[in-house]
PDB file of N, CA and C in Angstrom:
ATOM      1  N   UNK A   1      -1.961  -8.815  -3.629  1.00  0.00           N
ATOM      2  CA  UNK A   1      -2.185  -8.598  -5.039  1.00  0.00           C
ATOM      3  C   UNK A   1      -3.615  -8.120  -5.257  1.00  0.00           C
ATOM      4  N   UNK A   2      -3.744  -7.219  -6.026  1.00  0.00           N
ATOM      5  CA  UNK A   2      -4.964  -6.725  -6.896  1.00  0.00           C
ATOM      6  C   UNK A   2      -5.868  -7.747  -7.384  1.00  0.00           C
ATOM      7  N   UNK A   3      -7.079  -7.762  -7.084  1.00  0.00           N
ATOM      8  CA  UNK A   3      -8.177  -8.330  -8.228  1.00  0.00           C
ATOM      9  C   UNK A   3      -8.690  -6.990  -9.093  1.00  0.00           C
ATOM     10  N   UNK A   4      -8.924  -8.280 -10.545  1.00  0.00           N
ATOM     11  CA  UNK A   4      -8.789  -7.151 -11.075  1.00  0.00           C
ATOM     12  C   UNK A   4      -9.697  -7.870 -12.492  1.00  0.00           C
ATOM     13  N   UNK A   5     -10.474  -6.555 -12.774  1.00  0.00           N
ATOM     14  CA  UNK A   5     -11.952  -7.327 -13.884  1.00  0.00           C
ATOM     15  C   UNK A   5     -11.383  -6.242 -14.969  1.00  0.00           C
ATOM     16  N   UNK A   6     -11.499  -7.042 -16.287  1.00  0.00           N
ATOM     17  CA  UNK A   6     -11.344  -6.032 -17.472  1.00  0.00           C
ATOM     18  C   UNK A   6     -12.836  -6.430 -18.154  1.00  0.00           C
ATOM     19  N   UNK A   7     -13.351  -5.535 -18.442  1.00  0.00           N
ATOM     20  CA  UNK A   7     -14.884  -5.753 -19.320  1.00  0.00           C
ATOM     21  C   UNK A   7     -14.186  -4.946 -20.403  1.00  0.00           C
ATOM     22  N   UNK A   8     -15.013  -5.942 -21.533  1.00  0.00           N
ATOM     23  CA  UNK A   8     -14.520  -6.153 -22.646  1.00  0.00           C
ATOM     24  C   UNK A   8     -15.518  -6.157 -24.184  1.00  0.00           C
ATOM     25  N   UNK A   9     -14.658  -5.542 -25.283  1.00  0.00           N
ATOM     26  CA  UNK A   9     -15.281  -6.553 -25.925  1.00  0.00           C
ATOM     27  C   UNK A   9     -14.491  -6.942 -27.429  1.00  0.00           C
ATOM     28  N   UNK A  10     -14.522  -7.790 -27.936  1.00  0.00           N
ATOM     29  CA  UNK A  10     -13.428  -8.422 -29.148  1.00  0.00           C
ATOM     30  C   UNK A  10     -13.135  -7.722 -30.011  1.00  0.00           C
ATOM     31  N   UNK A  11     -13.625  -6.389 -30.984  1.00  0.00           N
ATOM     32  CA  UNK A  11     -12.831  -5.912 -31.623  1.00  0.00           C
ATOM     33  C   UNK A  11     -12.487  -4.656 -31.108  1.00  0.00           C
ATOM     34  N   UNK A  12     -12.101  -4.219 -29.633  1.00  0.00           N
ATOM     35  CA  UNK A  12     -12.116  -3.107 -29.383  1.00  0.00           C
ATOM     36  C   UNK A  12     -10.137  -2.967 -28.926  1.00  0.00           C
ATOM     37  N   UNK A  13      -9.900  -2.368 -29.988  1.00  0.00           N
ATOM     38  CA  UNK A  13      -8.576  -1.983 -29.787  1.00  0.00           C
ATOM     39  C   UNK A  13      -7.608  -1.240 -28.540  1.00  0.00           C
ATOM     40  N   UNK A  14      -8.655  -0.760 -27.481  1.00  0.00           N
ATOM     41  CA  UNK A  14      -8.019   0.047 -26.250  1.00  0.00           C
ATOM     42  C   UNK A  14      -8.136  -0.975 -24.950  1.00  0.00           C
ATOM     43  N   UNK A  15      -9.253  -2.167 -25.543  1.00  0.00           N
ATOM     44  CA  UNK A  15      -9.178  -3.068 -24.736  1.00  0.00           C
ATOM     45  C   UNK A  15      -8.183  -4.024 -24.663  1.00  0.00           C
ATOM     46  N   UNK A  16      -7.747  -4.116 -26.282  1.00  0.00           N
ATOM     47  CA  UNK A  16      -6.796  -5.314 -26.593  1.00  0.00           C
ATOM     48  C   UNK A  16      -5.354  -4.626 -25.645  1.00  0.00           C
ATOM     49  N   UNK A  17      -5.181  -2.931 -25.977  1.00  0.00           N
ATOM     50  CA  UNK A  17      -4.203  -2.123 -25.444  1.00  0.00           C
ATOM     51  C   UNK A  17      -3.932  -2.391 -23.906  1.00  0.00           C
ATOM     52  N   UNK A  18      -4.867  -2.187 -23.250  1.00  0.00           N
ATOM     53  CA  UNK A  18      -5.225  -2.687 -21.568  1.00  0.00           C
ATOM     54  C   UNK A  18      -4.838  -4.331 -21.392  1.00  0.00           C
ATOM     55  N   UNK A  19      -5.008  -4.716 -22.139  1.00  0.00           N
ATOM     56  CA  UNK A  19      -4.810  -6.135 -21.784  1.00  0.00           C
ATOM     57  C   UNK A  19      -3.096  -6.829 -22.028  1.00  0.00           C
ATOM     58  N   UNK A  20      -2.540  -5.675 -23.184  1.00  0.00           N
ATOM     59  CA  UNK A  20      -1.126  -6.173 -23.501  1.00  0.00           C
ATOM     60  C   UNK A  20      -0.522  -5.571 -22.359  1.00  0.00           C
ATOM     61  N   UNK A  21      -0.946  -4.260 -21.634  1.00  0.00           N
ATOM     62  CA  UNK A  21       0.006  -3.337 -21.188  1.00  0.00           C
ATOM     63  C   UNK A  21      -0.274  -4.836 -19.822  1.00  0.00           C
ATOM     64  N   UNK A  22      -1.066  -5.023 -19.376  1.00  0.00           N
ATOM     65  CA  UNK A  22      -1.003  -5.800 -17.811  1.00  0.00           C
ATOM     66  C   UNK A  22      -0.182  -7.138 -17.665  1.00  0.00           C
ATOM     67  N   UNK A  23      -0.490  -7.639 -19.057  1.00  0.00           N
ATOM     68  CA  UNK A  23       0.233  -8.521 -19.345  1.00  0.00           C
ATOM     69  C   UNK A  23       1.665  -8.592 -19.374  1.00  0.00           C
ATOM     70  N   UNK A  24       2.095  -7.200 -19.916  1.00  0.00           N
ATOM     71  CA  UNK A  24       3.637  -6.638 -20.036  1.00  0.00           C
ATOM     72  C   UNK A  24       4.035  -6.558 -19.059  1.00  0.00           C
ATOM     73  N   UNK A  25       3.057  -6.516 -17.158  1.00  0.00           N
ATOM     74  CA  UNK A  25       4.012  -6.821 -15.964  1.00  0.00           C
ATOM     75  C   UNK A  25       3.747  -7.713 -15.606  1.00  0.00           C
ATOM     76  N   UNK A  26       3.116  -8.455 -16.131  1.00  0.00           N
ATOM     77  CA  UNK A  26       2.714  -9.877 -15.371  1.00  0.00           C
ATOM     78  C   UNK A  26       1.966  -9.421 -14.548  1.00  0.00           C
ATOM     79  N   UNK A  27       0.519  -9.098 -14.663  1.00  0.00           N
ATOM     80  CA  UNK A  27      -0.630  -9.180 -13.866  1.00  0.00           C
ATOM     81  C   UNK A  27      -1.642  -9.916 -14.773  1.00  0.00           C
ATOM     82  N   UNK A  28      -2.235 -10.140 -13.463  1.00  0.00           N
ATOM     83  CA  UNK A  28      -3.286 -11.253 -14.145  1.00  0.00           C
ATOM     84  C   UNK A  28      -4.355 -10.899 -13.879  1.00  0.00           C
ATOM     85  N   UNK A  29      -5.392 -10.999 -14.593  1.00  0.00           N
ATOM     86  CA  UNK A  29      -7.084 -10.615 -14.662  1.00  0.00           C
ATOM     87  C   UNK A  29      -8.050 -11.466 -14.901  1.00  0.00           C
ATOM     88  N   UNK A  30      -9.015 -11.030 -14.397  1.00  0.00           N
ATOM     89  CA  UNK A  30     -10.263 -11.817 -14.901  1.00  0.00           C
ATOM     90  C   UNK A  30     -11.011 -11.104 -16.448  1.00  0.00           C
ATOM     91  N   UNK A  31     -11.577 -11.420 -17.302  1.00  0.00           N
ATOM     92  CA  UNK A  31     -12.000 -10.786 -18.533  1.00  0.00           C
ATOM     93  C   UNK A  31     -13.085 -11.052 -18.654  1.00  0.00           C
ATOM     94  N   UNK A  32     -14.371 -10.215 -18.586  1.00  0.00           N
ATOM     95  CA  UNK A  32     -15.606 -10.215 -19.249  1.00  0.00           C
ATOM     96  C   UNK A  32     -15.651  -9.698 -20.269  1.00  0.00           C
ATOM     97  N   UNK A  33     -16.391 -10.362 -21.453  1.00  0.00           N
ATOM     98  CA  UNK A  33     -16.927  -9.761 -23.044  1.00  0.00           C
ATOM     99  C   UNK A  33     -18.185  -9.379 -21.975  1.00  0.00           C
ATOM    100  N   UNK A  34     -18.194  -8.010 -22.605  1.00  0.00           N
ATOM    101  CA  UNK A  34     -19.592  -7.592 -22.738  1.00  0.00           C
ATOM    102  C   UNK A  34     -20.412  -7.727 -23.748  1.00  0.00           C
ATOM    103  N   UNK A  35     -20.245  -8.021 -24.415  1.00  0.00           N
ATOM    104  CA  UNK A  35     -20.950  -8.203 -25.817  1.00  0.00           C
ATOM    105  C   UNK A  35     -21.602  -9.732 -25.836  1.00  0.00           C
ATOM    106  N   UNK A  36     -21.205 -10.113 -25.051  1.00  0.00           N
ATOM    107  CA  UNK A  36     -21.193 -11.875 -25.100  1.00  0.00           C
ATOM    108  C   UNK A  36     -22.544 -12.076 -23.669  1.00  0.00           C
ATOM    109  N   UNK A  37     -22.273 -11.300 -22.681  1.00  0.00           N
ATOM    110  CA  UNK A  37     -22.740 -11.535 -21.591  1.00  0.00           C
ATOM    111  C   UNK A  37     -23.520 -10.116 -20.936  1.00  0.00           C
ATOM    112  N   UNK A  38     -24.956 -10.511 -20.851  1.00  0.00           N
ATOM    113  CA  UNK A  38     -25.687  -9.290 -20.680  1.00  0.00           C
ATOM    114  C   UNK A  38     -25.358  -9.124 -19.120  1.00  0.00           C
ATOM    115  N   UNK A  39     -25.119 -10.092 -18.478  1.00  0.00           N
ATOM    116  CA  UNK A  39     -25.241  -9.858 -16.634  1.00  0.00           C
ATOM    117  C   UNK A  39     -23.600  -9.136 -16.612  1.00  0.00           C
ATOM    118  N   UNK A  40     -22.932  -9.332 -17.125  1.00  0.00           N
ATOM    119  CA  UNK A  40     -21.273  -8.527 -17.249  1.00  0.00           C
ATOM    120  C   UNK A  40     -21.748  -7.461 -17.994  1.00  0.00           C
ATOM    121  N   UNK A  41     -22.468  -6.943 -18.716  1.00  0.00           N
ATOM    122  CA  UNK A  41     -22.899  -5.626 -19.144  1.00  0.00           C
ATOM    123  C   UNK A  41     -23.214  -5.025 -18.261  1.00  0.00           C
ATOM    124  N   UNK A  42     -24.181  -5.828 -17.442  1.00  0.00           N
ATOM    125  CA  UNK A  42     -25.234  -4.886 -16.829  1.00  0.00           C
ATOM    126  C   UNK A  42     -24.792  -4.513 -15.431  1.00  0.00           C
ATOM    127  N   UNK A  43     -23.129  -5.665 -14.719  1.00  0.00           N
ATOM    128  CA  UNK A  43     -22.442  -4.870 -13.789  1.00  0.00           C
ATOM    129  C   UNK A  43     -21.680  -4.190 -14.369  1.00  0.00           C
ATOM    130  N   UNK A  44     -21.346  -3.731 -15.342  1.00  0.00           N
ATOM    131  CA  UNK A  44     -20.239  -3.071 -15.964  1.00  0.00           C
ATOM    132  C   UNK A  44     -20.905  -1.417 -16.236  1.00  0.00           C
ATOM    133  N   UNK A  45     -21.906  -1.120 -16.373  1.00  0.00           N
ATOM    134  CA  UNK A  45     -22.221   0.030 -16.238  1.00  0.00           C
ATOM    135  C   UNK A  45     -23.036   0.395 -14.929  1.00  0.00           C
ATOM    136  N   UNK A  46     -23.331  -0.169 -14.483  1.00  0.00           N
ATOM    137  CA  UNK A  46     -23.833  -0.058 -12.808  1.00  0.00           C
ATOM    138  C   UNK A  46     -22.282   0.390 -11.752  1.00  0.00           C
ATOM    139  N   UNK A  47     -21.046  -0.016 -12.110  1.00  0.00           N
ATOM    140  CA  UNK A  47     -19.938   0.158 -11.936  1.00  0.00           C
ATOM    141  C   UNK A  47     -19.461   1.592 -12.569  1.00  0.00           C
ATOM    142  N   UNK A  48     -19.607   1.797 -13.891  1.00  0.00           N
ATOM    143  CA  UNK A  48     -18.844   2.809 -14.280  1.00  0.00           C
ATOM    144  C   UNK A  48     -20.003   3.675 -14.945  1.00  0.00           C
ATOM    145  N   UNK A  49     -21.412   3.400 -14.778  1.00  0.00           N
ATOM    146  CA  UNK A  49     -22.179   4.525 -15.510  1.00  0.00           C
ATOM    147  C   UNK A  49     -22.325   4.890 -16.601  1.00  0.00           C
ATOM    148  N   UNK A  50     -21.559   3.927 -17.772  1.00  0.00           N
ATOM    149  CA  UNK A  50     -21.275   4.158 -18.873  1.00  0.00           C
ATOM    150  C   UNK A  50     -21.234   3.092 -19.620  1.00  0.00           C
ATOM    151  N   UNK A  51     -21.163   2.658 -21.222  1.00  0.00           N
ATOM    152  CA  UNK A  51     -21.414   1.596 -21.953  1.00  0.00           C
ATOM    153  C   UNK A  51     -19.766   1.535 -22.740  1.00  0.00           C
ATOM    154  N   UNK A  52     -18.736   2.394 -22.496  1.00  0.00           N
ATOM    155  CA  UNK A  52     -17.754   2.406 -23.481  1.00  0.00           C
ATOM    156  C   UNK A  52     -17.145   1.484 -23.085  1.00  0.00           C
ATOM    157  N   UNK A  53     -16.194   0.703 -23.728  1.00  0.00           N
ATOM    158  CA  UNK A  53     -15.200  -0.796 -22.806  1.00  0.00           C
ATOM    159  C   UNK A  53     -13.689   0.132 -23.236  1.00  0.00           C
ATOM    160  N   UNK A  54     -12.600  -0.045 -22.850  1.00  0.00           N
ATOM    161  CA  UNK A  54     -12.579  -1.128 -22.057  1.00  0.00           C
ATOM    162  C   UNK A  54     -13.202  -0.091 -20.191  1.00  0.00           C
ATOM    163  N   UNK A  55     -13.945  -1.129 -19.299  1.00  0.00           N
ATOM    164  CA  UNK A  55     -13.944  -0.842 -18.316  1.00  0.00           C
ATOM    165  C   UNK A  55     -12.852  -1.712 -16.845  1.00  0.00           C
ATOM    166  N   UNK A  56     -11.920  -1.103 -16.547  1.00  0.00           N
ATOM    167  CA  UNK A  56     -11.293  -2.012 -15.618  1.00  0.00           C
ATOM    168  C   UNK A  56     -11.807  -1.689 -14.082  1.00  0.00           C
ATOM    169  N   UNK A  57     -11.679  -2.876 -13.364  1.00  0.00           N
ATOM    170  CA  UNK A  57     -12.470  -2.430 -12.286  1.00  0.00           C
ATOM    171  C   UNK A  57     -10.866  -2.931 -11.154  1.00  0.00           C
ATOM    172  N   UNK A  58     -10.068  -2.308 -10.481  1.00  0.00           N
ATOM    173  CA  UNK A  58      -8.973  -2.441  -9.462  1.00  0.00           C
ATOM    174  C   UNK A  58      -9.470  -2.750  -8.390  1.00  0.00           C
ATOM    175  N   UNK A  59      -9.979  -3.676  -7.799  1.00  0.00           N
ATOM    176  CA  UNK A  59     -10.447  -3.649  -5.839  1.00  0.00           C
ATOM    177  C   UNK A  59     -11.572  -2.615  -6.015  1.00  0.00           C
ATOM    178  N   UNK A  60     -12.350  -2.192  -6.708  1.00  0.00           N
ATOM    179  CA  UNK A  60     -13.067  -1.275  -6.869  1.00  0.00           C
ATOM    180  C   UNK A  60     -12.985  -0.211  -7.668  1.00  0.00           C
ATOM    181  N   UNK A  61     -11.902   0.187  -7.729  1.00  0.00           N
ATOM    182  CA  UNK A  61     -11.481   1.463  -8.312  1.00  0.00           C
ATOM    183  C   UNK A  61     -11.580   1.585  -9.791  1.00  0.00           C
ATOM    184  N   UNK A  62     -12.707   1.947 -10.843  1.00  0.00           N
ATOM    185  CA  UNK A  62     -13.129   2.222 -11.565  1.00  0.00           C
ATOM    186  C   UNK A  62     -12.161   2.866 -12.428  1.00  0.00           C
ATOM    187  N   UNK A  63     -11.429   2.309 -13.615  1.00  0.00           N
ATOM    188  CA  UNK A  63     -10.896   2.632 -14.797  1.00  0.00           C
ATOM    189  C   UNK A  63     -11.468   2.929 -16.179  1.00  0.00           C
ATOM    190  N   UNK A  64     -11.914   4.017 -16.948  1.00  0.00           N
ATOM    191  CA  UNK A  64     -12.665   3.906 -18.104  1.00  0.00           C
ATOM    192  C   UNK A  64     -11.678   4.312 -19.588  1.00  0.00           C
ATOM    193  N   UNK A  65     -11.875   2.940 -20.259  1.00  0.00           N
ATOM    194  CA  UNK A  65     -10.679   3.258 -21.189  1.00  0.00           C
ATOM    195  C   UNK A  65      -9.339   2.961 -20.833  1.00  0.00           C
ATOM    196  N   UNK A  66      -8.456   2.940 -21.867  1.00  0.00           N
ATOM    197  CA  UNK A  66      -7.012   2.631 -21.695  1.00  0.00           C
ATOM    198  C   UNK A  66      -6.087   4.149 -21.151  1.00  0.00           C
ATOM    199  N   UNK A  67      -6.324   4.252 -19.798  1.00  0.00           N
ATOM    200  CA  UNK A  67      -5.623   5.356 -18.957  1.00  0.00           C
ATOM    201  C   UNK A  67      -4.279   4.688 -18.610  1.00  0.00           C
ATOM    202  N   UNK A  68      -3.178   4.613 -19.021  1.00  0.00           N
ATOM    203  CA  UNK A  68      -1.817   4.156 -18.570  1.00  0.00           C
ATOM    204  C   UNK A  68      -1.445   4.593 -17.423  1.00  0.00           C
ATOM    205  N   UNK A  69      -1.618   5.767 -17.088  1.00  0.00           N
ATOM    206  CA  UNK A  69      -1.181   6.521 -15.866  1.00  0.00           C
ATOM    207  C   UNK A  69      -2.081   6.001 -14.948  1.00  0.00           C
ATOM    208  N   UNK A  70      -3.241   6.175 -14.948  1.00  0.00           N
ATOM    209  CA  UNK A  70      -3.867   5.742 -13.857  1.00  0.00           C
ATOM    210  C   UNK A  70      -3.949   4.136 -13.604  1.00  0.00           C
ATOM    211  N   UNK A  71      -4.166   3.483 -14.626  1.00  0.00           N
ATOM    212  CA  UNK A  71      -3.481   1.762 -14.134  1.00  0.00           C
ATOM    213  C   UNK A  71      -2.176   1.627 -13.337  1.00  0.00           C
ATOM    214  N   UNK A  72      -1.319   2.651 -13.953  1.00  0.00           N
ATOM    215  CA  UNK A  72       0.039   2.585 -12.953  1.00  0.00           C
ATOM    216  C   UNK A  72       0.226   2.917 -11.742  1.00  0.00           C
ATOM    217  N   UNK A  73      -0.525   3.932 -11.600  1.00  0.00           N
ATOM    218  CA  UNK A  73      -0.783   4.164 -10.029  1.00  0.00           C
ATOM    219  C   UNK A  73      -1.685   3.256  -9.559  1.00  0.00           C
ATOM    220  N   UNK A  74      -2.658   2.909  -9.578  1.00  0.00           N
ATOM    221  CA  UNK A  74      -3.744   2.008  -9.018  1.00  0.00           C
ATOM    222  C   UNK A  74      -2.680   0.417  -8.687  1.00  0.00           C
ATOM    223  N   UNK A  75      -1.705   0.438  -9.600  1.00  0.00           N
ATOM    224  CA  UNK A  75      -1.135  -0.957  -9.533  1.00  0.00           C
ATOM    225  C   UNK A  75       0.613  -0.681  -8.816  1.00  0.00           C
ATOM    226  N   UNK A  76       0.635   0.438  -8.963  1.00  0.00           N
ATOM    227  CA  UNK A  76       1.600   0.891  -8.358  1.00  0.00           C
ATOM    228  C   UNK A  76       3.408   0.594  -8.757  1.00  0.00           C
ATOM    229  N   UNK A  77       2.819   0.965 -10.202  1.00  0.00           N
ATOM    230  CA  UNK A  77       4.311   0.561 -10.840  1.00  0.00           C
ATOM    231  C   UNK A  77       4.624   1.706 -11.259  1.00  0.00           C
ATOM    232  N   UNK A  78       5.796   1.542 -12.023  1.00  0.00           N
ATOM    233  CA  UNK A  78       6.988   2.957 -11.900  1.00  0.00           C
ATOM    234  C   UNK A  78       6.857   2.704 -13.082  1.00  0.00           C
TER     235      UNK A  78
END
């Protein structure tokens, strides 16, 4: 199974989106607010180079935003 980090932050609607869709196969995550936590900020763009959330991080593999297609491949569902 995947580890798997969603950086976050509470009113951001593509995050809430990312979080229903994983949920909808039963995967499970770890969740950082960025907004809440400067050291989860500050790996969260050292990771993706960027400040927009949602950021998902797959075993490494860098997600920016709610990409459906590419979560599906990275997780490898149909």
């Amino acid at each position: 199974m995947s580890h798997i980090t969603i950086y976050t932050t509470p009113g951001c609607v593509y995050c809430k989106m990312t979080k229903a869709f994983l949920k909808e196969h039963n995967i499970s995550y770890d969740e950082k607010d960025v907004s809440a936590d400067a050291a989860a900020r500050d790996e969260m763009v050292a990771k993706s180079q960027q400040m927009g959330v949602p950021v998902v991080d797959i075993d490494g593999a860098i997600v920016v935003g709610f990409d459906k297609t590419r979560l599906s491949e990275l997780l490898h569902l149909q």
